[in-house]
N, C-alpha and C. Protein backbone atom coordinates (compact mmCIF):
# COMPACT_ATOMS: atom_id res chain seq x y z
N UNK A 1 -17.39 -13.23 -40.76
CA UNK A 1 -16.34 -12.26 -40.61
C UNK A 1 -15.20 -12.90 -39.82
N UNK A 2 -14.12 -12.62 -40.30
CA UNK A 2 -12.96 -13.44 -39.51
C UNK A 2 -11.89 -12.47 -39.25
N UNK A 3 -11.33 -12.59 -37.76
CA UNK A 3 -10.71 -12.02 -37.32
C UNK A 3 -9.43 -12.12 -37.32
N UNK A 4 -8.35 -11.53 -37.04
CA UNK A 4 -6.78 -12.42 -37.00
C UNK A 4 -5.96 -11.77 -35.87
N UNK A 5 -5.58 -12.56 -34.94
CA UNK A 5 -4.95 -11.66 -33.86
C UNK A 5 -3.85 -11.92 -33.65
N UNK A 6 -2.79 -11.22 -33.59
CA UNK A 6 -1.58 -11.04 -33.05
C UNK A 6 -0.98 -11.31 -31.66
N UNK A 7 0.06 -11.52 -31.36
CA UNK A 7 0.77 -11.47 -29.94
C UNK A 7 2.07 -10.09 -29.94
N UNK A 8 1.98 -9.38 -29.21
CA UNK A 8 2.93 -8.79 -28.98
C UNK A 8 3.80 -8.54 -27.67
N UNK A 9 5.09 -8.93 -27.64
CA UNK A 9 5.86 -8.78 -26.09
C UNK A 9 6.83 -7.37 -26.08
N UNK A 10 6.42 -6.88 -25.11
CA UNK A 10 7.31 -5.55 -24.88
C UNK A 10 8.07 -5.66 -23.54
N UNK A 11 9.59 -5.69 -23.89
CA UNK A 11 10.17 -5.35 -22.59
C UNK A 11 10.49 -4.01 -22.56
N UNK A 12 10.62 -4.00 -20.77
CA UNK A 12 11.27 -2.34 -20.52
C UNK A 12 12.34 -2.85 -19.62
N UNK A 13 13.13 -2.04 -19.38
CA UNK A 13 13.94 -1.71 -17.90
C UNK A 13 13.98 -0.67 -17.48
N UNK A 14 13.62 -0.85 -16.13
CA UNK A 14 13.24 0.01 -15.22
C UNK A 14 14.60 -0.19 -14.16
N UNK A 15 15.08 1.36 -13.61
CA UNK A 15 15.72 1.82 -12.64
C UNK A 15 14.91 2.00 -11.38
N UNK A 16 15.15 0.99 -10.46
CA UNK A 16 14.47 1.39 -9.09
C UNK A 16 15.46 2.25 -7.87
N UNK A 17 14.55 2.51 -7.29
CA UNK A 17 15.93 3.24 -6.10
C UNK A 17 16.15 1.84 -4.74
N UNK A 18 16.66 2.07 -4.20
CA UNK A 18 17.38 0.56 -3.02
C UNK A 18 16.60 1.43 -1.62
N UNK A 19 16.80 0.17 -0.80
CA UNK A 19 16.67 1.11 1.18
C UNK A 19 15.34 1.28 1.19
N UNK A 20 14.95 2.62 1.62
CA UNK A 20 14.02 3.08 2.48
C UNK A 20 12.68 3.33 1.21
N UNK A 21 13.63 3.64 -0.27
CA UNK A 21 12.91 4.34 -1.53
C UNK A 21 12.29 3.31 -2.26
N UNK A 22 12.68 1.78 -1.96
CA UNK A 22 12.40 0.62 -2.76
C UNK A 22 11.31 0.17 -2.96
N UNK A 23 10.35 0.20 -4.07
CA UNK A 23 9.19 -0.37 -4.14
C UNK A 23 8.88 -1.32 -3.63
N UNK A 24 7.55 -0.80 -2.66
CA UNK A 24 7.20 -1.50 -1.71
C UNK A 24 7.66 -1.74 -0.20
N UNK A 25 8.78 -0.52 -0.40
CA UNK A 25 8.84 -0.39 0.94
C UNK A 25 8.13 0.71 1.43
N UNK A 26 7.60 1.13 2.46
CA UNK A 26 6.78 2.28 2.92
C UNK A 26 7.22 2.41 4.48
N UNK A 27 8.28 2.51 4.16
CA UNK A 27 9.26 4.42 5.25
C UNK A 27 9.60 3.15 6.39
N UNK A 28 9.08 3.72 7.59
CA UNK A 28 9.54 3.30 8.81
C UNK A 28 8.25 2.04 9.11
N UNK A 29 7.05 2.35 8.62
CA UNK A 29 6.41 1.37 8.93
C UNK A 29 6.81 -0.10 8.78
N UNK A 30 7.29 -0.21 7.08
CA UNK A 30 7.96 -1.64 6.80
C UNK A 30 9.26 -2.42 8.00
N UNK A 31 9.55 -1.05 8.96
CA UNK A 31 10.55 -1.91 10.07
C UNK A 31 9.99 -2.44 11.03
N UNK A 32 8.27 -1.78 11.35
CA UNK A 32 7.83 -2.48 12.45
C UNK A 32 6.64 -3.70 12.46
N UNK A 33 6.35 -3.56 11.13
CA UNK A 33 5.26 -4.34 10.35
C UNK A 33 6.09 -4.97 8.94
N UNK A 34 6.60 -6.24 8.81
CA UNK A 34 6.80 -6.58 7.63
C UNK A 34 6.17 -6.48 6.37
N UNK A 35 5.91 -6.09 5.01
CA UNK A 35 4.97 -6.35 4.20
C UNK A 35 5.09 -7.68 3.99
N UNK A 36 5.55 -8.81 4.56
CA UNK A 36 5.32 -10.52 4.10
C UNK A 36 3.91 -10.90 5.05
N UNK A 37 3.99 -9.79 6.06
CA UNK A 37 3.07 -10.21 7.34
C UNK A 37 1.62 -9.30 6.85
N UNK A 38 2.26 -8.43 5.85
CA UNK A 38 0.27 -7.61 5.52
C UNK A 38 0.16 -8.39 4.33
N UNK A 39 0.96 -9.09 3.48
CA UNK A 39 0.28 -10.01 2.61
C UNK A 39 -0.34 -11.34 2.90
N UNK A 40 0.45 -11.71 3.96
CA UNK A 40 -0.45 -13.12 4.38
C UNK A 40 -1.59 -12.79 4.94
N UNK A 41 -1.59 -11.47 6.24
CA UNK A 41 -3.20 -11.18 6.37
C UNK A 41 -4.43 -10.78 5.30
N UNK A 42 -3.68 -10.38 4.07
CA UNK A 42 -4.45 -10.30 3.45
C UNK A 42 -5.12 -11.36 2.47
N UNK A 43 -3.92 -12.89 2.21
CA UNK A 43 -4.27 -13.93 2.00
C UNK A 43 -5.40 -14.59 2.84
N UNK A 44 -4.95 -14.32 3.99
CA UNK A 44 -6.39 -15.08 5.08
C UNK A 44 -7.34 -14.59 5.09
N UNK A 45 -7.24 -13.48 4.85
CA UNK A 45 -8.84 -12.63 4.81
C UNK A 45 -9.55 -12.61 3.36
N UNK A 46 -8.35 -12.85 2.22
CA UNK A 46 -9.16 -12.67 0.94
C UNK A 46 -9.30 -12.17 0.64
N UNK A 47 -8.64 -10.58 0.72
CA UNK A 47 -8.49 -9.62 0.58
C UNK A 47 -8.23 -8.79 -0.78
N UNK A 48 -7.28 -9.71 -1.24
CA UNK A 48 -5.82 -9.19 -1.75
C UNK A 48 -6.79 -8.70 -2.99
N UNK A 49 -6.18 -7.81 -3.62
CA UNK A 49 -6.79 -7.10 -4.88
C UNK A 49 -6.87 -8.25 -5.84
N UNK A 50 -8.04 -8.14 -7.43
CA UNK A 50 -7.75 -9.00 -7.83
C UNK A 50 -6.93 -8.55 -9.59
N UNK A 51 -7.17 -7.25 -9.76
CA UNK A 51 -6.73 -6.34 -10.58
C UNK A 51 -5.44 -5.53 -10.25
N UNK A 52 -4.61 -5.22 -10.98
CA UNK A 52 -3.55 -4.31 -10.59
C UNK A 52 -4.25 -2.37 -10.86
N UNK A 53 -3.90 -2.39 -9.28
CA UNK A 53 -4.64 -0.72 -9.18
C UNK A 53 -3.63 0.04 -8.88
N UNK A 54 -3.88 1.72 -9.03
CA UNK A 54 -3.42 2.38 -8.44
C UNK A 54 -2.48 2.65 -7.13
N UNK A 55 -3.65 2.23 -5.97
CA UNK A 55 -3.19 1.97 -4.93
C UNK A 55 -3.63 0.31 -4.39
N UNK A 56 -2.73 -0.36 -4.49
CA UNK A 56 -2.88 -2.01 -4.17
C UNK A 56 -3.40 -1.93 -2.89
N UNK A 57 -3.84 -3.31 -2.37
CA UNK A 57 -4.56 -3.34 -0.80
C UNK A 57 -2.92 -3.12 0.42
N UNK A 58 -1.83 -3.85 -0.31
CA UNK A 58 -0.75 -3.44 0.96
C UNK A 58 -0.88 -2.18 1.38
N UNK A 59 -0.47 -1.31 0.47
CA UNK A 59 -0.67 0.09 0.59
C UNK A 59 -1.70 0.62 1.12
N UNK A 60 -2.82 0.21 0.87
CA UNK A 60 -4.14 0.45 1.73
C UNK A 60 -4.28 0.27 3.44
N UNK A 61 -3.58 -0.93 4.02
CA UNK A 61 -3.61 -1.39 4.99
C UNK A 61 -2.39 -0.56 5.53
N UNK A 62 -1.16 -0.33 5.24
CA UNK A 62 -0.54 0.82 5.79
C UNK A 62 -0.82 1.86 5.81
N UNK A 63 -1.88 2.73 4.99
CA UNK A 63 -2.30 3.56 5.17
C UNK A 63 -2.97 4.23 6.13
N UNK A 64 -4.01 2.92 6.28
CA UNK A 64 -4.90 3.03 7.82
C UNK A 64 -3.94 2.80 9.05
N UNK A 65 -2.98 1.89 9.19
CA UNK A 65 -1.71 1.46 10.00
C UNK A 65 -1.56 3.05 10.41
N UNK A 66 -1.18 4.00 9.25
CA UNK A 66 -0.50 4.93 9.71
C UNK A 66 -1.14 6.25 9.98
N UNK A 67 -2.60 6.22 9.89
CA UNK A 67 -3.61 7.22 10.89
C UNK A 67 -3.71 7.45 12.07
């Protein structure tokens, strides 16, 4: 049985918002905690997700940050 597979590329464009609303920024925390500084901890620890989820590990770690 023989199979035959295709490639397909889809672009989009996407409208983001700027400032405080910008993906990946999260509010006031991102002024006192960089997210360059929760990705490298999460590089050292090994952390880092290895799938794209819902809620990624940055987001996770500010989360608890902000309990």
């Amino acid at each position: 049985m023989s199979s035959q597979f295709s490639t397909c590329t889809l672009t989009r464009t996407t409208t983001v918002a700027a400032g405080a609303f910008a993906p990946g920024h999260l509010g006031g925390l991102t002024e006192h905690i960089p997210f360059e500084l929760v990705d490298h901890v999460l590089e050292e620890t090994r952390t880092v997700q290895v799938r794209v989820r819902k809620l990624p590990s940055r987001v996770g770690i500010y989360f608890v940050l902000a309990l």
